[in-house]
N, C-alpha and C. Protein backbone atom coordinates (compact mmCIF):
# COMPACT_ATOMS: atom_id res chain seq x y z
N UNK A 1 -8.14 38.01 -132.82
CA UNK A 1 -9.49 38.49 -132.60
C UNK A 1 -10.53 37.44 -133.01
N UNK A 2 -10.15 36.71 -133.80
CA UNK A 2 -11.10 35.77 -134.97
C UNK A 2 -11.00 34.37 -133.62
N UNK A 3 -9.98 34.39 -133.45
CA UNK A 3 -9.95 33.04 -132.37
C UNK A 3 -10.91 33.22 -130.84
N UNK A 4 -10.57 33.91 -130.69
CA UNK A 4 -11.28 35.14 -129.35
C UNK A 4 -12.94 34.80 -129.57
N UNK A 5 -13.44 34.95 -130.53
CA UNK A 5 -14.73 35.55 -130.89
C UNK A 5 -15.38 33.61 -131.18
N UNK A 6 -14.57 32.83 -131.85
CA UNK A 6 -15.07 31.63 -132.14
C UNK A 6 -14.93 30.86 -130.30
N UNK A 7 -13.80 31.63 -129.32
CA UNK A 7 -14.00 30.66 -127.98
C UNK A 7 -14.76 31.05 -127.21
N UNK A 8 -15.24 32.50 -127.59
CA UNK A 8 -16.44 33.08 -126.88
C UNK A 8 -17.62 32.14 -127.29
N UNK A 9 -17.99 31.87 -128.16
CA UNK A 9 -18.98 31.08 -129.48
C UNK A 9 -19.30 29.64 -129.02
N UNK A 10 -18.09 29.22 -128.58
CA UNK A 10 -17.77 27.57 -127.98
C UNK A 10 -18.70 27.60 -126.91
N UNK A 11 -17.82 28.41 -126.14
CA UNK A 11 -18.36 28.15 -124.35
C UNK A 11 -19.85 28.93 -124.54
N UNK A 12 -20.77 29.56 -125.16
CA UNK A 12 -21.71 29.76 -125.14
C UNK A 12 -22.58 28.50 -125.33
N UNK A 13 -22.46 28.08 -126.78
CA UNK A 13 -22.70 26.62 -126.96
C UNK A 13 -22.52 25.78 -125.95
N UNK A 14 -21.31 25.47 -124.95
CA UNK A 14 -21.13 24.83 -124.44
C UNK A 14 -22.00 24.81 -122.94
N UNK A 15 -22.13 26.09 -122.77
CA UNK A 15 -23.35 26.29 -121.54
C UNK A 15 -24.43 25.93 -121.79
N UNK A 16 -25.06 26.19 -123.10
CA UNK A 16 -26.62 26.10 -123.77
C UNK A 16 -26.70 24.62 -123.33
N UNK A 17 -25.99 23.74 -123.78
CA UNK A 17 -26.12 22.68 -123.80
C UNK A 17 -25.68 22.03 -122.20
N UNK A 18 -25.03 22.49 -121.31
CA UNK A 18 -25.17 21.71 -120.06
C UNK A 18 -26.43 22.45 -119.69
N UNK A 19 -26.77 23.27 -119.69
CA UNK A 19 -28.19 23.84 -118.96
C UNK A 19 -29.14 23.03 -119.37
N UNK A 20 -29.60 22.83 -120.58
CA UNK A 20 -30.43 22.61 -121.92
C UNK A 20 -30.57 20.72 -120.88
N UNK A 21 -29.35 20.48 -120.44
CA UNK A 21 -29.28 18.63 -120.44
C UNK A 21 -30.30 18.45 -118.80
N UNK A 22 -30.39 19.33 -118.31
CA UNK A 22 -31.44 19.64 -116.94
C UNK A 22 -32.64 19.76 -117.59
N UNK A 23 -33.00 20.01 -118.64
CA UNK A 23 -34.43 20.06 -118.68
C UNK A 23 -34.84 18.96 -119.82
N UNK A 24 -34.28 18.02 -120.53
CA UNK A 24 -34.51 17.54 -121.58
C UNK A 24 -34.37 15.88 -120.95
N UNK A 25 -35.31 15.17 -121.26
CA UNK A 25 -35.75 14.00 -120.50
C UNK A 25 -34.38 13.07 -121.94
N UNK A 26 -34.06 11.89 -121.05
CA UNK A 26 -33.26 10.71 -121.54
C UNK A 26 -34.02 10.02 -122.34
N UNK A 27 -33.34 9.21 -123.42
CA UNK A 27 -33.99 8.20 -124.03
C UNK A 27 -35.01 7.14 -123.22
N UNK A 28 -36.40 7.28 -123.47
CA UNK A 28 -37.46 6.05 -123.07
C UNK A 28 -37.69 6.59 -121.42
N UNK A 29 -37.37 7.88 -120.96
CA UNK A 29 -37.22 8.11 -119.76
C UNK A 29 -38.82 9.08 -119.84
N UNK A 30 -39.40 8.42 -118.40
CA UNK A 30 -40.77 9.46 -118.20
C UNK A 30 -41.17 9.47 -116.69
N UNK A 31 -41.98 10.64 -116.28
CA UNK A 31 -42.34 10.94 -114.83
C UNK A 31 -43.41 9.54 -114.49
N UNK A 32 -44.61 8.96 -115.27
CA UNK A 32 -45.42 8.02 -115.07
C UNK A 32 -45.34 6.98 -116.00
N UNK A 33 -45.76 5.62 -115.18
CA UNK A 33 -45.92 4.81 -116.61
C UNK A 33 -47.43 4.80 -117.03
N UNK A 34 -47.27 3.96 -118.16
CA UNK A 34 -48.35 4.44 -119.31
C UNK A 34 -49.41 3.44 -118.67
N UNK A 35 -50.28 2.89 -119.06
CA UNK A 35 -51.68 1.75 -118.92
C UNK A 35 -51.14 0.60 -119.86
N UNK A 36 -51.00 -0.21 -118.95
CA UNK A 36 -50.37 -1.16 -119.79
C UNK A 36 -49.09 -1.98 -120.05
N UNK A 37 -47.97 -1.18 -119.05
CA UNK A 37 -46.97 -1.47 -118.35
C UNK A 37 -46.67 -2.22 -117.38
N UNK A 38 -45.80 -3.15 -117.51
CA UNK A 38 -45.50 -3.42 -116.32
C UNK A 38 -44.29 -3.95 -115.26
N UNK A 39 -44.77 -3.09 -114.10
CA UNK A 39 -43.07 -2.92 -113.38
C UNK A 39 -42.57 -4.39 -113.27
N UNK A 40 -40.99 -4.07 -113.27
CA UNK A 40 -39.88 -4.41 -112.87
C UNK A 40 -39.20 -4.81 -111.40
N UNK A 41 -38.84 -5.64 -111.42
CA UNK A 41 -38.04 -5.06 -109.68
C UNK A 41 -36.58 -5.23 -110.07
N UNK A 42 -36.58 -4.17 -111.26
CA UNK A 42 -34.86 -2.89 -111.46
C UNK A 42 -35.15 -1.77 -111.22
N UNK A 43 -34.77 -1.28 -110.10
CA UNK A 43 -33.98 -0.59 -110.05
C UNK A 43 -32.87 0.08 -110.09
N UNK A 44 -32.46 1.58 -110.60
CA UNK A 44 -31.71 1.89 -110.66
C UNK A 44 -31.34 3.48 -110.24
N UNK A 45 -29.66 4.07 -110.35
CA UNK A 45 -29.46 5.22 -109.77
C UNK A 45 -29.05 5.41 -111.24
N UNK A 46 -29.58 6.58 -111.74
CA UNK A 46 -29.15 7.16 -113.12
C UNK A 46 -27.57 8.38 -112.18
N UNK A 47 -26.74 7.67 -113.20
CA UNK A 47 -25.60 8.40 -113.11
C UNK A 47 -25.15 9.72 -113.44
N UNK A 48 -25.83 9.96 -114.54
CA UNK A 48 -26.15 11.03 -115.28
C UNK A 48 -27.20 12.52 -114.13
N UNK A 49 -27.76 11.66 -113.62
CA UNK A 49 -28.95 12.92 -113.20
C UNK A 49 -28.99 12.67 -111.61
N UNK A 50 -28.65 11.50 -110.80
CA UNK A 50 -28.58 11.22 -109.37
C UNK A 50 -29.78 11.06 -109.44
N UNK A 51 -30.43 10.01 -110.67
CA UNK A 51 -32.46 10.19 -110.08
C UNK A 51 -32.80 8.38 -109.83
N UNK A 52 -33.48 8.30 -108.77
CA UNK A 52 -33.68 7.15 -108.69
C UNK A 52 -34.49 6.62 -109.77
N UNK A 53 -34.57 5.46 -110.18
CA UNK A 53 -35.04 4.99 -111.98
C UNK A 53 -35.55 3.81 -111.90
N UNK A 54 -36.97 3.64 -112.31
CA UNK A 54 -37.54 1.65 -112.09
C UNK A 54 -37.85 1.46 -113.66
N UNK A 55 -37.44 -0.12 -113.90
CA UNK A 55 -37.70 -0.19 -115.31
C UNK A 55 -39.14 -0.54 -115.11
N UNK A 56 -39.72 -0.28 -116.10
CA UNK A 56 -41.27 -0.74 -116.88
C UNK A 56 -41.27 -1.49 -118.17
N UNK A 57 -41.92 -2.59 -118.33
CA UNK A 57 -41.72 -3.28 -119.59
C UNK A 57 -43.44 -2.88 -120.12
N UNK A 58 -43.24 -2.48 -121.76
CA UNK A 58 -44.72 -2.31 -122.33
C UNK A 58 -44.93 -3.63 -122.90
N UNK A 59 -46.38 -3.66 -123.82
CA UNK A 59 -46.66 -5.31 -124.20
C UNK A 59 -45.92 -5.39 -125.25
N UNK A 60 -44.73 -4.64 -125.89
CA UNK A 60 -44.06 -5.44 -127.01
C UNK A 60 -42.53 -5.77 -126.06
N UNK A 61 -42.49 -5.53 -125.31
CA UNK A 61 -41.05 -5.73 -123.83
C UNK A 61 -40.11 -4.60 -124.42
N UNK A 62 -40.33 -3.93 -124.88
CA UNK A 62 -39.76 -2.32 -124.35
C UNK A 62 -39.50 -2.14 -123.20
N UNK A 63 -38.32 -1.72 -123.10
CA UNK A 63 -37.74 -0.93 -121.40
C UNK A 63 -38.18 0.55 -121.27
N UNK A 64 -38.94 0.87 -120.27
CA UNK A 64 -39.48 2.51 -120.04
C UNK A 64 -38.53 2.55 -118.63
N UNK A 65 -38.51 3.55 -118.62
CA UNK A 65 -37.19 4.55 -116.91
C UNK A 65 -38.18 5.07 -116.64
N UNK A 66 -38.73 4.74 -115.32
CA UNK A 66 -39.75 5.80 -114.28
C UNK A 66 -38.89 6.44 -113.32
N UNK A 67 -38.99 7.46 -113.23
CA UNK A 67 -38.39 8.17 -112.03
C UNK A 67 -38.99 7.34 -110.75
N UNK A 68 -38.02 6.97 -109.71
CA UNK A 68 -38.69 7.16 -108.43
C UNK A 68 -39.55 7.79 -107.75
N UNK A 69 -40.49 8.20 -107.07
CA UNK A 69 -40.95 9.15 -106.56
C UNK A 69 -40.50 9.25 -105.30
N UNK A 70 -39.91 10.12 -104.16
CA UNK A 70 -39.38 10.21 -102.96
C UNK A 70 -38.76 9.05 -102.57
N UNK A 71 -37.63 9.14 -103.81
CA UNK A 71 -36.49 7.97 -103.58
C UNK A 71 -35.16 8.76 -103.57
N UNK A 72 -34.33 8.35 -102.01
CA UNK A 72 -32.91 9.11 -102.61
C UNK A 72 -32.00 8.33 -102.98
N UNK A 73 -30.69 8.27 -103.83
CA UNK A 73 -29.87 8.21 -104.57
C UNK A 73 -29.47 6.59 -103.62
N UNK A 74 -29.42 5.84 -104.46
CA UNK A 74 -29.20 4.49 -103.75
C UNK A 74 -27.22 4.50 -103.43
């Protein structure tokens, strides 16, 4: 019963968290870049999400991930 109740427990957790990974943005990842940025010609296909991805460098050369906008999956 005790085992039962902890795999019920798992796979709850375990849903929370694939659902939860659709709405929660990636490390350095954003819809716009900031003032002050500036693009790249990287592109990329995030593996993780199928989203098309351009790097942005800020003035200390930080890498920012812009989404594509009406880009499909390279």
């Amino acid at each position: 019963m005790i085992i039962a109740l902890f795999g019920i427990a798992f796979l709850v957790v375990i849903i929370a968290c694939i659902i939860a990974s659709f709405f929660v943005r990636r490390h350095r990842e954003t819809d716009t870049p900031q003032p002050g940025w500036t693009m790249t010609d990287e592109v990329f296909n995030d593996p993780s999400t199928n989203r098309v991805m351009r790097v942005w460098l800020d003035q200390g050369g930080e890498r920012h991930y812009v989404i594509e906008a009406n880009q499909k999956a390279i």
